[in-house]
Protein backbone atom coordinates (compact mmCIF):
# COMPACT_ATOMS: atom_id res chain seq x y z
CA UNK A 1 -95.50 -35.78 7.87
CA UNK A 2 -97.02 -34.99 11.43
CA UNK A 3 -95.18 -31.76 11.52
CA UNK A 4 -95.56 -30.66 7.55
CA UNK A 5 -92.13 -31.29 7.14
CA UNK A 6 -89.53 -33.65 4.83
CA UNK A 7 -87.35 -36.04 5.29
CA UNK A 8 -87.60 -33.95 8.99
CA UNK A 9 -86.24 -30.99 7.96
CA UNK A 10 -85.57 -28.32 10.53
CA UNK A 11 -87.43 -24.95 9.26
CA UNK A 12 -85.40 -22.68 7.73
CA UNK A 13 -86.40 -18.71 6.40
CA UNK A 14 -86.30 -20.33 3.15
CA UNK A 15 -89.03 -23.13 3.33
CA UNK A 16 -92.16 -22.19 1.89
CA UNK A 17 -95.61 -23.30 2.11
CA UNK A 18 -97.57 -25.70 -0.01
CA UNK A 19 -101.28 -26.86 0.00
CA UNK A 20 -102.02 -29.91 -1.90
CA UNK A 21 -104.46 -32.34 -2.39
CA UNK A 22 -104.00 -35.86 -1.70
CA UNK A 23 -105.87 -39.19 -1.20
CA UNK A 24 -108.90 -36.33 -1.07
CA UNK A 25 -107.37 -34.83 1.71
CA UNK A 26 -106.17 -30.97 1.79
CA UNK A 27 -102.59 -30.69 3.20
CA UNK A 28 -100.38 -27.90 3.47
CA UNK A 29 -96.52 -28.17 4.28
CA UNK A 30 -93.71 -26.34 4.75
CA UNK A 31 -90.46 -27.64 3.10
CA UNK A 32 -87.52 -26.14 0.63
CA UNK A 33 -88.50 -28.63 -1.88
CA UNK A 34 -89.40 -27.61 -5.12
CA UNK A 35 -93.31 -27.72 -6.34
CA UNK A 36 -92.40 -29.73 -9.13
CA UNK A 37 -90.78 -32.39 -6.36
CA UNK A 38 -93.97 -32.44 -4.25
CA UNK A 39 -96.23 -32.94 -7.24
CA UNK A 40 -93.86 -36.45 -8.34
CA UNK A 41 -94.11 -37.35 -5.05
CA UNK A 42 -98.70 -36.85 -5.07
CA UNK A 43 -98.55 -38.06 -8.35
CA UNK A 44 -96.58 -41.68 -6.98
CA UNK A 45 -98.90 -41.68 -4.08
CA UNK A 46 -102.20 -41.23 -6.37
CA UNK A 47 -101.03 -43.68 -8.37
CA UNK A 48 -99.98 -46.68 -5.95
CA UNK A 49 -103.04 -45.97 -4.01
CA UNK A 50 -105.59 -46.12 -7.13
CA UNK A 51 -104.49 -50.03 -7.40
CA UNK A 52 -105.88 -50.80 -3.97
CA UNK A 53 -109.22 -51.64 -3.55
CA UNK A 54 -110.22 -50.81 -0.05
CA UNK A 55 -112.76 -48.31 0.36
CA UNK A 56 -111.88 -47.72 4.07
CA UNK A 57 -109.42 -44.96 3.96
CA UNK A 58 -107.68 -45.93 7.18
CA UNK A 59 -106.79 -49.21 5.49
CA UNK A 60 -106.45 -47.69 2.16
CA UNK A 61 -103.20 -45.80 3.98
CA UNK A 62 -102.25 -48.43 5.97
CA UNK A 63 -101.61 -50.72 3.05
CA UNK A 64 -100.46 -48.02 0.95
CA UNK A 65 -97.81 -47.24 3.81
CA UNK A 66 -96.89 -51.52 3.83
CA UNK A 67 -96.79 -51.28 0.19
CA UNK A 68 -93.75 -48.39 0.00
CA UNK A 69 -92.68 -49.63 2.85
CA UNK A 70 -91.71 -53.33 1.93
CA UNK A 71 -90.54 -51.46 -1.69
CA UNK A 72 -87.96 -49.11 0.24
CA UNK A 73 -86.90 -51.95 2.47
CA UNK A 74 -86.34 -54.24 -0.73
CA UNK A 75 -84.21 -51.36 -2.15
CA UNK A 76 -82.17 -51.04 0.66
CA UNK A 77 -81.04 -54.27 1.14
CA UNK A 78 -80.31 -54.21 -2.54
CA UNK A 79 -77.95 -51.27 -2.26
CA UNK A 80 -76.19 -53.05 0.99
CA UNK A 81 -75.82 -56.14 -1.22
CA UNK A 82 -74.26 -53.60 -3.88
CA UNK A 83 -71.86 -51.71 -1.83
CA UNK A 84 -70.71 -55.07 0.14
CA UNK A 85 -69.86 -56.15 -3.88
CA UNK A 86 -68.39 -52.94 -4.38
CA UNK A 87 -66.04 -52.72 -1.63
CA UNK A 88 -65.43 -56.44 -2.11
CA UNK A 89 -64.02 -56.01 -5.77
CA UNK A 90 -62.37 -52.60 -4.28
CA UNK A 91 -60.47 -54.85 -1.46
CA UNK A 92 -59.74 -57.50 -4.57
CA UNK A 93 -57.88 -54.58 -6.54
CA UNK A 94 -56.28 -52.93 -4.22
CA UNK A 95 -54.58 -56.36 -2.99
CA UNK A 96 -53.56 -56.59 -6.72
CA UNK A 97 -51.39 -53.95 -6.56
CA UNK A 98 -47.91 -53.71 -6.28
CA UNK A 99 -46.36 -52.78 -2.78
């Protein structure tokens, strides 16, 4: 989040500006998401990064960052085995149906 922004959103007039506090650190960021949305997304963050015992803060991150990482890459090959299921059993019916 380099540039304070989401997902990398492009600024628009109707971002607005948030300061929060995370990890100990004071950040502010622009973005059109919703307070309630950035304080989920602290509160995961907080909470992953209380279960790591590293009292470097570098490496705190670092694994942190490996840790949602390897979760997000899990999830997405789950939801390519899914769809590749999904459009298997959507080939199987449409084949079942009369010409």
């Amino acid at each position: 989040m380099g540039s304070g922004k989401l997902a990398g959103q492009d600024s628009t007039p109707r971002d607005k500006s948030y300061h929060f506090r995370i990890l100990g650190q004071d950040l502010i960021i622009r973005t059109d998401k919703s307070p309630e949305y950035l304080e989920s997304l602290v509160k995961f963050i907080e909470s992953k990064a209380s279960r790591i015992a590293e009292p470097s803060f570098l490496r705190k991150v670092l694994l942190l960052l490996l840790e949602i990482s390897d979760e997000l890459f899990a999830e997405k090959k789950k939801l390519a085995k899914e769809k590749k299921e999904w459009e298997r059993k959507l080939d199987t019916l449409i084949s079942s149906l009369p010409e």
